[in-house]
PDB file of N, CA and C in Angstrom:
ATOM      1  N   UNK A   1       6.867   5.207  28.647  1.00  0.00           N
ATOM      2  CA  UNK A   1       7.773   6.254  28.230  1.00  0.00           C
ATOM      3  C   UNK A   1       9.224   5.908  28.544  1.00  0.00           C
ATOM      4  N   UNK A   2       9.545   5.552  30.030  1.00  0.00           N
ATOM      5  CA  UNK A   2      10.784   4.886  30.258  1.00  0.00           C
ATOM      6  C   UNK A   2      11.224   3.917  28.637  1.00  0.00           C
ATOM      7  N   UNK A   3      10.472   3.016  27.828  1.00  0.00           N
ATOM      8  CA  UNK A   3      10.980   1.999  27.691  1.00  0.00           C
ATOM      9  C   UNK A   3      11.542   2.607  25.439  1.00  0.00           C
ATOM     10  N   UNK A   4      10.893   3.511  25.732  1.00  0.00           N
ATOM     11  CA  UNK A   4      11.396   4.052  24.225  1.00  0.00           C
ATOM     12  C   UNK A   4      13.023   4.603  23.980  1.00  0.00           C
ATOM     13  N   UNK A   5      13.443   4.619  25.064  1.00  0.00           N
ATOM     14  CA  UNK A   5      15.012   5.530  24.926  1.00  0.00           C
ATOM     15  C   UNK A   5      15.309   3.896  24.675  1.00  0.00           C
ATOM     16  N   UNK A   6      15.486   3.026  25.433  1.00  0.00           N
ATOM     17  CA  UNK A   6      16.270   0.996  26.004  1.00  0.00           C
ATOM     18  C   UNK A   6      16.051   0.977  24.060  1.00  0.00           C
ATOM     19  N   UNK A   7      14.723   1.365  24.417  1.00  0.00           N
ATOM     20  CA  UNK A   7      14.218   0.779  22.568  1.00  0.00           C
ATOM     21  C   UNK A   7      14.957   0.736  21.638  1.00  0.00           C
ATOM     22  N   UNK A   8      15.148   2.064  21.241  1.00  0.00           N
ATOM     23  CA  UNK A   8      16.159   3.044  20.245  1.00  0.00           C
ATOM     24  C   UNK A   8      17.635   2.756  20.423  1.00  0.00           C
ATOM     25  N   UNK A   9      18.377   3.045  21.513  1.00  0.00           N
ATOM     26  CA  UNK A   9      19.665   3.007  22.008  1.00  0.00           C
ATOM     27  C   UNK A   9      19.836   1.417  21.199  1.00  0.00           C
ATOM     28  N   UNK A  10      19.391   0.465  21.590  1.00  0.00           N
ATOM     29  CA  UNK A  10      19.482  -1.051  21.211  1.00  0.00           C
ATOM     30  C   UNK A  10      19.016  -1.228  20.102  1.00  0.00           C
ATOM     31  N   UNK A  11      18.502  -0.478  19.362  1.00  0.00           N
ATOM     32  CA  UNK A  11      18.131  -1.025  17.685  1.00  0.00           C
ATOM     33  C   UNK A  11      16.870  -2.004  17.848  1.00  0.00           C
ATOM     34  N   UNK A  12      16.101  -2.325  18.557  1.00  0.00           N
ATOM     35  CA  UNK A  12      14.649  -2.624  18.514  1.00  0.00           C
ATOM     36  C   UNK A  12      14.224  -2.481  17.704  1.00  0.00           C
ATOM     37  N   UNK A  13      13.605  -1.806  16.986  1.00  0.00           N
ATOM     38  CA  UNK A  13      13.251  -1.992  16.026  1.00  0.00           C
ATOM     39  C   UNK A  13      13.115  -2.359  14.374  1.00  0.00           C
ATOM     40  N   UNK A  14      14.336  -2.422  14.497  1.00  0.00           N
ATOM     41  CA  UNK A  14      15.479  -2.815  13.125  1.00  0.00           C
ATOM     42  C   UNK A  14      15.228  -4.461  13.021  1.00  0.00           C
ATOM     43  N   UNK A  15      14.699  -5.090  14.283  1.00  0.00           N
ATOM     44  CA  UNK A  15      15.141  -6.750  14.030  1.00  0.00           C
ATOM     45  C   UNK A  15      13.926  -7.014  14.887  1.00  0.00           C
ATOM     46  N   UNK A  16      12.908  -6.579  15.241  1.00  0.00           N
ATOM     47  CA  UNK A  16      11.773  -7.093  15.173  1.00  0.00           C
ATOM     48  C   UNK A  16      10.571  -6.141  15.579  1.00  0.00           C
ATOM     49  N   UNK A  17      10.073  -4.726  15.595  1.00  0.00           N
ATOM     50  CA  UNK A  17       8.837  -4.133  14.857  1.00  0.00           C
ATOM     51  C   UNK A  17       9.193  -2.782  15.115  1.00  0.00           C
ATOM     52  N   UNK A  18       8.406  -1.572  14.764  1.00  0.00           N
ATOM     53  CA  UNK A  18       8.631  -0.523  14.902  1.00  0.00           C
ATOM     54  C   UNK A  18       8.488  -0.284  16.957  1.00  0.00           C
ATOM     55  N   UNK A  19       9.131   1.077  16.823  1.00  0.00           N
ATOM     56  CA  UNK A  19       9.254   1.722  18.179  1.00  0.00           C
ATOM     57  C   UNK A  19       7.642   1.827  18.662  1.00  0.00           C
ATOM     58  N   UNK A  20       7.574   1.322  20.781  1.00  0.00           N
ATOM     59  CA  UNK A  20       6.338   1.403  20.364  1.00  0.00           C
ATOM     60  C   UNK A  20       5.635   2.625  20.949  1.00  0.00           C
ATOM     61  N   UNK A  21       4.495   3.130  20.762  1.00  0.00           N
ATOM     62  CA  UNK A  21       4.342   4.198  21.003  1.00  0.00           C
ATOM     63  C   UNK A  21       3.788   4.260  22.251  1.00  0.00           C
ATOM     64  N   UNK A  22       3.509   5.867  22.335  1.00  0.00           N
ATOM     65  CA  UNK A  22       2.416   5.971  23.974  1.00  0.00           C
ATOM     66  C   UNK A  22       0.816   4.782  23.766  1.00  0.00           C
ATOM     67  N   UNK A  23       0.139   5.370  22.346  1.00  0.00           N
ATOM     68  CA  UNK A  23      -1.063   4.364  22.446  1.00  0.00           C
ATOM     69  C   UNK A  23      -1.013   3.016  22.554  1.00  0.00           C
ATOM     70  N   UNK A  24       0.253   2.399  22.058  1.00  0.00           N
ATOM     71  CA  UNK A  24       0.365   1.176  22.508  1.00  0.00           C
ATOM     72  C   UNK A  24       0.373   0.760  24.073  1.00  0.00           C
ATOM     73  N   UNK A  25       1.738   1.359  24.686  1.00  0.00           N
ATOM     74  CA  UNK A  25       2.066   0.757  26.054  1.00  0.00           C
ATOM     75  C   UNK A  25       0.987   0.981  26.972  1.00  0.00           C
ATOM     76  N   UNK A  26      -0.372   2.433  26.905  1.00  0.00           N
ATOM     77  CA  UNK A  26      -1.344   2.456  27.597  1.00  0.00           C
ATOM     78  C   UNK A  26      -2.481   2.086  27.267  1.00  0.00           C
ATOM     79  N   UNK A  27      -2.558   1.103  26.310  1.00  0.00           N
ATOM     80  CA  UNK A  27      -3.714   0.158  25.681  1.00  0.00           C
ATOM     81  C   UNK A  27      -4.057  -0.802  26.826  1.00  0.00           C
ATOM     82  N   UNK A  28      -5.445  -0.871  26.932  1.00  0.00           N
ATOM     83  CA  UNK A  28      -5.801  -1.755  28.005  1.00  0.00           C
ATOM     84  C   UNK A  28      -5.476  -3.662  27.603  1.00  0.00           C
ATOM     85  N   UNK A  29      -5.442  -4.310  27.632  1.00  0.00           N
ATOM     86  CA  UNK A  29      -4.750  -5.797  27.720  1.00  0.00           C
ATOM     87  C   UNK A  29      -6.432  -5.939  26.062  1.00  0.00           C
ATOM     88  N   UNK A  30      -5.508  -6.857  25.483  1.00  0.00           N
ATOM     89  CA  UNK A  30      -6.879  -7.037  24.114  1.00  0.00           C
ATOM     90  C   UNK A  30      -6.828  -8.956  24.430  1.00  0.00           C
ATOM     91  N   UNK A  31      -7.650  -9.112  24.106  1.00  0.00           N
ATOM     92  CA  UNK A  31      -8.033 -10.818  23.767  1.00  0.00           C
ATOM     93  C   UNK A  31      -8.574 -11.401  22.214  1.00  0.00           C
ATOM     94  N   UNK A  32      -7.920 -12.069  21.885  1.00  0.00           N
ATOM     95  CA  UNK A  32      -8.377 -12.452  20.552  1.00  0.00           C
ATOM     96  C   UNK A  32      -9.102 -13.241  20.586  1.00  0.00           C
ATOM     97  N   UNK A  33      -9.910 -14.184  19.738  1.00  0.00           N
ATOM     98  CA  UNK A  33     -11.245 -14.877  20.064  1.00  0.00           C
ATOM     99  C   UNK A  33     -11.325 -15.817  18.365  1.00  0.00           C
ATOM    100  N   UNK A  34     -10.776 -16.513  18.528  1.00  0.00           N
ATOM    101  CA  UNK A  34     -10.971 -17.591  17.320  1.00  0.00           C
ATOM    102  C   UNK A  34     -11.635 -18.755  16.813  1.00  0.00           C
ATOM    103  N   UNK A  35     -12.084 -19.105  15.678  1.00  0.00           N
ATOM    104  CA  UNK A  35     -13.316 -20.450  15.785  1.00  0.00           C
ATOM    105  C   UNK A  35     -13.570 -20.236  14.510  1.00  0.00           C
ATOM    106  N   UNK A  36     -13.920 -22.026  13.892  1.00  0.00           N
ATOM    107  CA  UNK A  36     -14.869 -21.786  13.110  1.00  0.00           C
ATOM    108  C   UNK A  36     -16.570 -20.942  12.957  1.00  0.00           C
ATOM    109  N   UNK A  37     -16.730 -20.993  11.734  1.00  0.00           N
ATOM    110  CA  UNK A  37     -17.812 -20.238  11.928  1.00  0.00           C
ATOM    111  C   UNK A  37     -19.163 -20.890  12.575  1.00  0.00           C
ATOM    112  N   UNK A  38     -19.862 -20.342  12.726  1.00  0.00           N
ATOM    113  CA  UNK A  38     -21.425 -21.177  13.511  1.00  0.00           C
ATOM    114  C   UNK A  38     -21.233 -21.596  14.712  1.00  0.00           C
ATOM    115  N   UNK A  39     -19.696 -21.430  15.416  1.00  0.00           N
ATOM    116  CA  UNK A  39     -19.874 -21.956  16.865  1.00  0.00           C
ATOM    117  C   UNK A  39     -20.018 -20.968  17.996  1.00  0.00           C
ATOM    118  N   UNK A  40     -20.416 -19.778  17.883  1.00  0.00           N
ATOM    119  CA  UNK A  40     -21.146 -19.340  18.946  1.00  0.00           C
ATOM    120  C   UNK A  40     -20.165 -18.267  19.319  1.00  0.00           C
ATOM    121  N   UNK A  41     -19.289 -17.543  18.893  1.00  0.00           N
ATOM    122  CA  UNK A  41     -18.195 -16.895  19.234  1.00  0.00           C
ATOM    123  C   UNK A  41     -18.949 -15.548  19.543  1.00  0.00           C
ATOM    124  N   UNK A  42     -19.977 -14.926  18.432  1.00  0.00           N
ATOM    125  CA  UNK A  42     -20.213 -13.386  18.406  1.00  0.00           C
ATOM    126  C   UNK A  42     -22.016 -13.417  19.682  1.00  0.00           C
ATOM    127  N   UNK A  43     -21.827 -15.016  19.587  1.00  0.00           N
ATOM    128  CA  UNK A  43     -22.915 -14.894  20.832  1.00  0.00           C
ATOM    129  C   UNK A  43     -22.248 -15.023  21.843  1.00  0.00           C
ATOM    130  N   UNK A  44     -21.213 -15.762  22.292  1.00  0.00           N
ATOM    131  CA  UNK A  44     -20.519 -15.155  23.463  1.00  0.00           C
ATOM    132  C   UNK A  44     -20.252 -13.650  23.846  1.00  0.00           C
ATOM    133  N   UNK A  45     -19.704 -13.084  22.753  1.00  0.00           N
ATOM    134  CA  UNK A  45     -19.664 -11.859  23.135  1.00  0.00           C
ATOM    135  C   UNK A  45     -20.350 -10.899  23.668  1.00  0.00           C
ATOM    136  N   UNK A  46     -21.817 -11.150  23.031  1.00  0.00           N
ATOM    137  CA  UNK A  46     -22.751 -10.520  23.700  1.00  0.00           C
ATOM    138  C   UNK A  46     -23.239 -11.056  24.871  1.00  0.00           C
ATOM    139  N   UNK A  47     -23.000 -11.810  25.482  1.00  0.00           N
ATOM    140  CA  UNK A  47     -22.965 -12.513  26.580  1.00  0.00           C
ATOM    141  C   UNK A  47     -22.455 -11.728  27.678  1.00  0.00           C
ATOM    142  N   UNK A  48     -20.792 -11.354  27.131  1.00  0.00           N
ATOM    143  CA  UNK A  48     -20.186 -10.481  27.953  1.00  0.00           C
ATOM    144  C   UNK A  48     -19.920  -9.058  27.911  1.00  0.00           C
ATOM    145  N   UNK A  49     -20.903  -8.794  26.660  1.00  0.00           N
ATOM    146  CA  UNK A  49     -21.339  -7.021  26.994  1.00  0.00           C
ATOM    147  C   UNK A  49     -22.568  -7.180  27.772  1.00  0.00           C
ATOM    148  N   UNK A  50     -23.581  -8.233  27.499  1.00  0.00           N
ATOM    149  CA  UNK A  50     -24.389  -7.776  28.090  1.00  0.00           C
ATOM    150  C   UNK A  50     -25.811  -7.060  26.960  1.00  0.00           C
ATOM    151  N   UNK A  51     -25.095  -6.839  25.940  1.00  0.00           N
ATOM    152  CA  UNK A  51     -26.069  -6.505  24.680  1.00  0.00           C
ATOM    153  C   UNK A  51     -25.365  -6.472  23.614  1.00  0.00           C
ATOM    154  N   UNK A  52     -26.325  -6.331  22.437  1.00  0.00           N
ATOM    155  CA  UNK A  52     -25.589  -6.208  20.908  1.00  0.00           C
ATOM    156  C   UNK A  52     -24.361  -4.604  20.612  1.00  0.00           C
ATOM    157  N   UNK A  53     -23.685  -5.266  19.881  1.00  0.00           N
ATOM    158  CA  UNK A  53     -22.616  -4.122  19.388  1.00  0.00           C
ATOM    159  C   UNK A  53     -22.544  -3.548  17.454  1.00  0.00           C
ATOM    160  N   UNK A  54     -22.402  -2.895  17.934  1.00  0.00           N
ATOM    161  CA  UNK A  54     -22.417  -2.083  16.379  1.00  0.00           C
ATOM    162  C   UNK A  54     -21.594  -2.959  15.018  1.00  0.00           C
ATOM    163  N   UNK A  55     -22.800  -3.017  14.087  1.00  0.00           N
ATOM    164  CA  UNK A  55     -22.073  -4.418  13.148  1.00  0.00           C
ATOM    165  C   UNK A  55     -22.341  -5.508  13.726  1.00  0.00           C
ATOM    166  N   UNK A  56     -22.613  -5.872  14.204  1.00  0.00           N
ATOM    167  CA  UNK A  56     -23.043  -7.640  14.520  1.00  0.00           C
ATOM    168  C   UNK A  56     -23.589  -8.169  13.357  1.00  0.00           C
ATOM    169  N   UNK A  57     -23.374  -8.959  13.353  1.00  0.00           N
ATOM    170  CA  UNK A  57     -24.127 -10.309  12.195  1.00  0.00           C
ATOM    171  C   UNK A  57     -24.348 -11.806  12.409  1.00  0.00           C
ATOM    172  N   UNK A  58     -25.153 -12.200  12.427  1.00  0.00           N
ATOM    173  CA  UNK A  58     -25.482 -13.566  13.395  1.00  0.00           C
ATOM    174  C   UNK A  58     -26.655 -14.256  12.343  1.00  0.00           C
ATOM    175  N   UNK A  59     -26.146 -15.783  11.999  1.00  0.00           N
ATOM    176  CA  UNK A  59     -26.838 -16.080  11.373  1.00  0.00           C
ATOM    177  C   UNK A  59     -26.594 -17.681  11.424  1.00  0.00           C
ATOM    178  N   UNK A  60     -26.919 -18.750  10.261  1.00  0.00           N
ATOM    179  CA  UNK A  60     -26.763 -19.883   9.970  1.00  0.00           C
ATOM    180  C   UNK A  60     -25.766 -20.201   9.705  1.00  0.00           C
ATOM    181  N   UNK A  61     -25.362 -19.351   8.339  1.00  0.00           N
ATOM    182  CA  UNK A  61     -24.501 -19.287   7.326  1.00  0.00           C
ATOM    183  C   UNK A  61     -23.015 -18.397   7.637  1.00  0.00           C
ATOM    184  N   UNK A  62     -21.958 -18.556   7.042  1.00  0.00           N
ATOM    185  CA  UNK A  62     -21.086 -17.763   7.679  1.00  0.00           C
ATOM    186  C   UNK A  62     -21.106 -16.055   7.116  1.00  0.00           C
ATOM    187  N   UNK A  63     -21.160 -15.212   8.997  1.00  0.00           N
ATOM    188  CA  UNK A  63     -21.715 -13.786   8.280  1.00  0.00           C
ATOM    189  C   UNK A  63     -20.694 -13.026   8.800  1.00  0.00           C
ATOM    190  N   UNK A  64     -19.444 -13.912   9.329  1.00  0.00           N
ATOM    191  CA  UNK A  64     -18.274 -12.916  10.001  1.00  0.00           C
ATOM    192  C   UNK A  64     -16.984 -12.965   9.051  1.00  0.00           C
ATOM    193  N   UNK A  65     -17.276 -12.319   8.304  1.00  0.00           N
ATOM    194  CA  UNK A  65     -15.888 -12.441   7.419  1.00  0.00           C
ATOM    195  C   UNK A  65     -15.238 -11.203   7.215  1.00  0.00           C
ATOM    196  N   UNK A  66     -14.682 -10.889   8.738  1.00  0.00           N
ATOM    197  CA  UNK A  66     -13.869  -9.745   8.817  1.00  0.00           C
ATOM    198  C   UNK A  66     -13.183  -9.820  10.344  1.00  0.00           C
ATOM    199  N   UNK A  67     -12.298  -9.172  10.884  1.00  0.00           N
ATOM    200  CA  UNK A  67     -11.789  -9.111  12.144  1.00  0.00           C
ATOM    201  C   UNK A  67     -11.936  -7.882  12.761  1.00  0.00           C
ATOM    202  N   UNK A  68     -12.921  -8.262  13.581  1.00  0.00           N
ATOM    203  CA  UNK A  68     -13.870  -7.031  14.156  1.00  0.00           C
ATOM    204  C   UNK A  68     -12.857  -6.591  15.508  1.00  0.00           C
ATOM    205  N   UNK A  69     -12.812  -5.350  15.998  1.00  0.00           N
ATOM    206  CA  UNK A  69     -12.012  -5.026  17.415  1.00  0.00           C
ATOM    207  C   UNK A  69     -13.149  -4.441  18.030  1.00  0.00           C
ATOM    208  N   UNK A  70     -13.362  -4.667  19.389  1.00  0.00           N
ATOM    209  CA  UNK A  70     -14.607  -4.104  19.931  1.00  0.00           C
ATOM    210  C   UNK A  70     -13.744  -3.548  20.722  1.00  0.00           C
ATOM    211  N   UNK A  71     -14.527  -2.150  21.175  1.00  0.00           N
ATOM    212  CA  UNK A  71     -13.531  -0.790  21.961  1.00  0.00           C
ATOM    213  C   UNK A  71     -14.565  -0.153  22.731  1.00  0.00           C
ATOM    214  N   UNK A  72     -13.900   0.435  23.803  1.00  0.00           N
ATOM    215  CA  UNK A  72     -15.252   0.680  24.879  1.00  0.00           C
ATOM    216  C   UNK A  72     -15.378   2.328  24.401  1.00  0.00           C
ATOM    217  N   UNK A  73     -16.519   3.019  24.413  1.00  0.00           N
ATOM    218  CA  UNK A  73     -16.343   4.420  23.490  1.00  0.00           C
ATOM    219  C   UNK A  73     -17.525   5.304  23.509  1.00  0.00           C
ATOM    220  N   UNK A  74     -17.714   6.569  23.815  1.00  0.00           N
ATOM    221  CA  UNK A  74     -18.116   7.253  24.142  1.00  0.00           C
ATOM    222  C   UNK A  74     -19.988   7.190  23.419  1.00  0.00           C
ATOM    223  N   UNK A  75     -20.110   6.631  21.864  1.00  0.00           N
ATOM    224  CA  UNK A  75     -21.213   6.427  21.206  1.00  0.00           C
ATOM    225  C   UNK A  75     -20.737   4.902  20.551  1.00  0.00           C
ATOM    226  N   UNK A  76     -21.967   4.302  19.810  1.00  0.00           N
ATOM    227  CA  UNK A  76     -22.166   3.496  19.383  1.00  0.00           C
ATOM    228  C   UNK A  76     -21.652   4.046  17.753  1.00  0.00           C
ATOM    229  N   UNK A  77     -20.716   3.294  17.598  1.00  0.00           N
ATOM    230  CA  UNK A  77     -20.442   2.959  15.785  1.00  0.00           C
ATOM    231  C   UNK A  77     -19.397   2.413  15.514  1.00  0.00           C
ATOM    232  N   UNK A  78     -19.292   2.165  13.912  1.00  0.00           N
ATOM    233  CA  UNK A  78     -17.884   1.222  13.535  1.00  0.00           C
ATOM    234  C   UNK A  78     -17.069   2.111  12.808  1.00  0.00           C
ATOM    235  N   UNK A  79     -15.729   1.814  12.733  1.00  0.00           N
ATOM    236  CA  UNK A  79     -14.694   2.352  12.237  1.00  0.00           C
ATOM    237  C   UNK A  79     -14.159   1.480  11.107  1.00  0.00           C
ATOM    238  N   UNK A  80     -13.720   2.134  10.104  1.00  0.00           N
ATOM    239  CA  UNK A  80     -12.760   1.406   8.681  1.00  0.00           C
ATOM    240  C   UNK A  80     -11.620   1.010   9.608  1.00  0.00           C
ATOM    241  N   UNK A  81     -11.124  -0.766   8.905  1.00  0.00           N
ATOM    242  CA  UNK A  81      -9.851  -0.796   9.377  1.00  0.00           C
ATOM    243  C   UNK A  81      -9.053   0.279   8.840  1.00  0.00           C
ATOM    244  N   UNK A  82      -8.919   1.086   8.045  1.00  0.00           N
ATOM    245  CA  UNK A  82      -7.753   2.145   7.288  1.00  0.00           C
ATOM    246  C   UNK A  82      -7.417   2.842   8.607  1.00  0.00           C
ATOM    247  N   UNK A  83      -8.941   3.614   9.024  1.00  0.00           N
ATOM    248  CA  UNK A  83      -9.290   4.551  10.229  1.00  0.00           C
ATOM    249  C   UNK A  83      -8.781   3.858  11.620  1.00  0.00           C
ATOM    250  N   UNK A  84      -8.648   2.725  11.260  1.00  0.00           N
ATOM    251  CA  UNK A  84      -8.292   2.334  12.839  1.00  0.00           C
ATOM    252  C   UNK A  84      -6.486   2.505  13.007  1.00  0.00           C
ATOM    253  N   UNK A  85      -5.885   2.046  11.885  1.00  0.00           N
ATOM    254  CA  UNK A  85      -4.303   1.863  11.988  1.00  0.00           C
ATOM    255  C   UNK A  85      -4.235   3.301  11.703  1.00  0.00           C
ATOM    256  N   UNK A  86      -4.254   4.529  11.506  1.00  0.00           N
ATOM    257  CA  UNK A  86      -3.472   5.483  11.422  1.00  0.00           C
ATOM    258  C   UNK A  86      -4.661   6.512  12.396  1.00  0.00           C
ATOM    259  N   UNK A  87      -5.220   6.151  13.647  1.00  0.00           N
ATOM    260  CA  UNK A  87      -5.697   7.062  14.561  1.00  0.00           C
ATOM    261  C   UNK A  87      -4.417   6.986  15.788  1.00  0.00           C
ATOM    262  N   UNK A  88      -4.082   7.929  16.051  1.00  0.00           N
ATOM    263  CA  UNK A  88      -2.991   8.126  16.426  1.00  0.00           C
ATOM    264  C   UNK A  88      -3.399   7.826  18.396  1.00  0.00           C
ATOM    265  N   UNK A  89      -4.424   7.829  19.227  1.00  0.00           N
ATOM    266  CA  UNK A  89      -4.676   7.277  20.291  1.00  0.00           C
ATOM    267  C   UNK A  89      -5.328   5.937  20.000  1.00  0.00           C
ATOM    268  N   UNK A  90      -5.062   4.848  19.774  1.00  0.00           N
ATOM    269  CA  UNK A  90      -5.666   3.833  18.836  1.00  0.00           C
ATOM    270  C   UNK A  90      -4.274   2.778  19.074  1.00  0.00           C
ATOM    271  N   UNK A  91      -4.485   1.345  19.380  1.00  0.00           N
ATOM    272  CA  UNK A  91      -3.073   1.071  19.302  1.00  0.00           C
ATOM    273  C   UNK A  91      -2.619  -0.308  17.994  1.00  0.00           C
ATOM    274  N   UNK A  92      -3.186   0.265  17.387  1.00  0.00           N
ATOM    275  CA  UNK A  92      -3.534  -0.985  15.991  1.00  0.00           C
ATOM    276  C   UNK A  92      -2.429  -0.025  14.790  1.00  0.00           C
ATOM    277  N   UNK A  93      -2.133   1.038  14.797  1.00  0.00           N
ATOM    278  CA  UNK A  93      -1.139   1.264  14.112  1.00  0.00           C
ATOM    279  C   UNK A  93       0.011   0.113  12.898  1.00  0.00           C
ATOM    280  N   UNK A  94       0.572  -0.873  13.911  1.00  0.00           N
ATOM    281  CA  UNK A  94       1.160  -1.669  13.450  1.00  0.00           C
ATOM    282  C   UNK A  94       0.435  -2.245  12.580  1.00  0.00           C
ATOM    283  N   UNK A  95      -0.793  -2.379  12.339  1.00  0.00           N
ATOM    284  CA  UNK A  95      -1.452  -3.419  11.528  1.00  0.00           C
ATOM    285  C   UNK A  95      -1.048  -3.109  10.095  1.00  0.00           C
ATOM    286  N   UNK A  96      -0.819  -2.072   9.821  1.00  0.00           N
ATOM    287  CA  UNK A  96      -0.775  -1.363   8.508  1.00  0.00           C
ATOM    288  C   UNK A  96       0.137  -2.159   7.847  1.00  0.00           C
ATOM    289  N   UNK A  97       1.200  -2.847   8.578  1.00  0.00           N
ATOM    290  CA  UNK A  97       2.041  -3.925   7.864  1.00  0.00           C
ATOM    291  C   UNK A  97       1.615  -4.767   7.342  1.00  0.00           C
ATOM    292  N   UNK A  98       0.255  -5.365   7.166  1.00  0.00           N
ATOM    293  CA  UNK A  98      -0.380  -6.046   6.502  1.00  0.00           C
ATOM    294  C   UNK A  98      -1.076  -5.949   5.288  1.00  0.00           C
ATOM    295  N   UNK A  99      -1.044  -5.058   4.999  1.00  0.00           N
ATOM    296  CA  UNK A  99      -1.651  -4.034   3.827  1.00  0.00           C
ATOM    297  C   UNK A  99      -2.770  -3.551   3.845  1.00  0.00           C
ATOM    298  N   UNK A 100      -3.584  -3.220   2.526  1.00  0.00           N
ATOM    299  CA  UNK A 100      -4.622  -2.766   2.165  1.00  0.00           C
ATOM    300  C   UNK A 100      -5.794  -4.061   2.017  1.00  0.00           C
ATOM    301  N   UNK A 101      -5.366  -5.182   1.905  1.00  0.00           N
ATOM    302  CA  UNK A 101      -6.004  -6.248   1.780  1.00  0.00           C
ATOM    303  C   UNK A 101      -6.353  -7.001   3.639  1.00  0.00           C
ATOM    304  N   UNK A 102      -6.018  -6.846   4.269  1.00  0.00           N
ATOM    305  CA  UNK A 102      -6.073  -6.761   5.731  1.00  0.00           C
ATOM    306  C   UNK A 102      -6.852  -5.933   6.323  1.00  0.00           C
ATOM    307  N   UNK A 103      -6.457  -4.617   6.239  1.00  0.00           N
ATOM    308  CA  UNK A 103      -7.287  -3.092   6.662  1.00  0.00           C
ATOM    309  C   UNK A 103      -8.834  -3.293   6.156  1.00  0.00           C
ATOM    310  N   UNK A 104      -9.097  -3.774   4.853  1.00  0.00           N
ATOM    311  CA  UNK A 104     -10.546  -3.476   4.030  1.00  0.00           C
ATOM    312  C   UNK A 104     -11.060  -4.746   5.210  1.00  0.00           C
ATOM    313  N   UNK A 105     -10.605  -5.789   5.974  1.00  0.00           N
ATOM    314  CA  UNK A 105     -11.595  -6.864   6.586  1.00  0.00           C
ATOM    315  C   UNK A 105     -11.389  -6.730   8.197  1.00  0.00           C
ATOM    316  N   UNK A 106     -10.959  -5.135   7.859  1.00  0.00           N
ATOM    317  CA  UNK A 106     -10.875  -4.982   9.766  1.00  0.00           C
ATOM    318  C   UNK A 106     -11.792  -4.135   9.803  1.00  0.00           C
ATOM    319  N   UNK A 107     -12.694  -3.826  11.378  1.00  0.00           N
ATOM    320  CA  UNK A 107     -13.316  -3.130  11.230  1.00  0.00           C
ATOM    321  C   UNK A 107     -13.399  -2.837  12.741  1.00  0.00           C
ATOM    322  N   UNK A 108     -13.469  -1.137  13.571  1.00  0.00           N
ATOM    323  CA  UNK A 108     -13.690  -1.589  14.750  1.00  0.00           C
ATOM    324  C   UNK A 108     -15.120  -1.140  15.192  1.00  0.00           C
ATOM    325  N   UNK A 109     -15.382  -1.142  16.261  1.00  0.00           N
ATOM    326  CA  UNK A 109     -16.597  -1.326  16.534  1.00  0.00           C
ATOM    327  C   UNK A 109     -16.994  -0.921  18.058  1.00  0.00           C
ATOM    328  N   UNK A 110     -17.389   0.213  18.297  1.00  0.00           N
ATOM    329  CA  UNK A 110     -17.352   1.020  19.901  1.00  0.00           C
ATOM    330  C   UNK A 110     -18.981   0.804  19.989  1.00  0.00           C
TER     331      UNK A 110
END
């Protein structure tokens, strides 16, 4: 909250992204996770839940062709990327700068 007045006063956002919000600055730390396909990425993951997550796909062939966000959450299910950038406690907002062609291969996943 301190850091939105520094923000504004200085034009922040004019020369490199929008103002950022409360869901951003109290978002817990995210990790991105990159690789070709077939090398073991969505089996790591379950490695470090500990079990399968909502939407998984695991196979030979390549079955991840989307950018999944895994979120810790009260029930098991997935969210539209659309649904994820304009939930207002959510800190993916910004994504929306990417368009409609971005949003349709996001998906999150509690």
């Amino acid at each position: 909250n301190e850091l939105k007045p520094v923000e504004e006063e200085y034009l922040f956002p004019s020369f490199h992204s929008p103002v950022l919000r409360d869901a951003d600055i109290s978002a817990k730390p995210m990790v991105l996770l990159l690789g070709q396909y077939s090398v073991g990425k969505t089996t790591f993951i379950r490695y470090l839940l500990g079990r399968d997550f909502p939407g998984i796909r695991i196979g030979p062939e390549p079955t991840t062709d989307r950018f999944v966000c895994l979120m810790n959450g009260p029930d098991d299910r997935t969210i539209p990327g659309n649904a994820l950038s304009v939930h207002p406690e959510l800190p993916f907002t910004s994504l929306s700068m990417f368009g409609a062609n971005f949003l349709n291969r996001l998906e999150g996943s509690q």
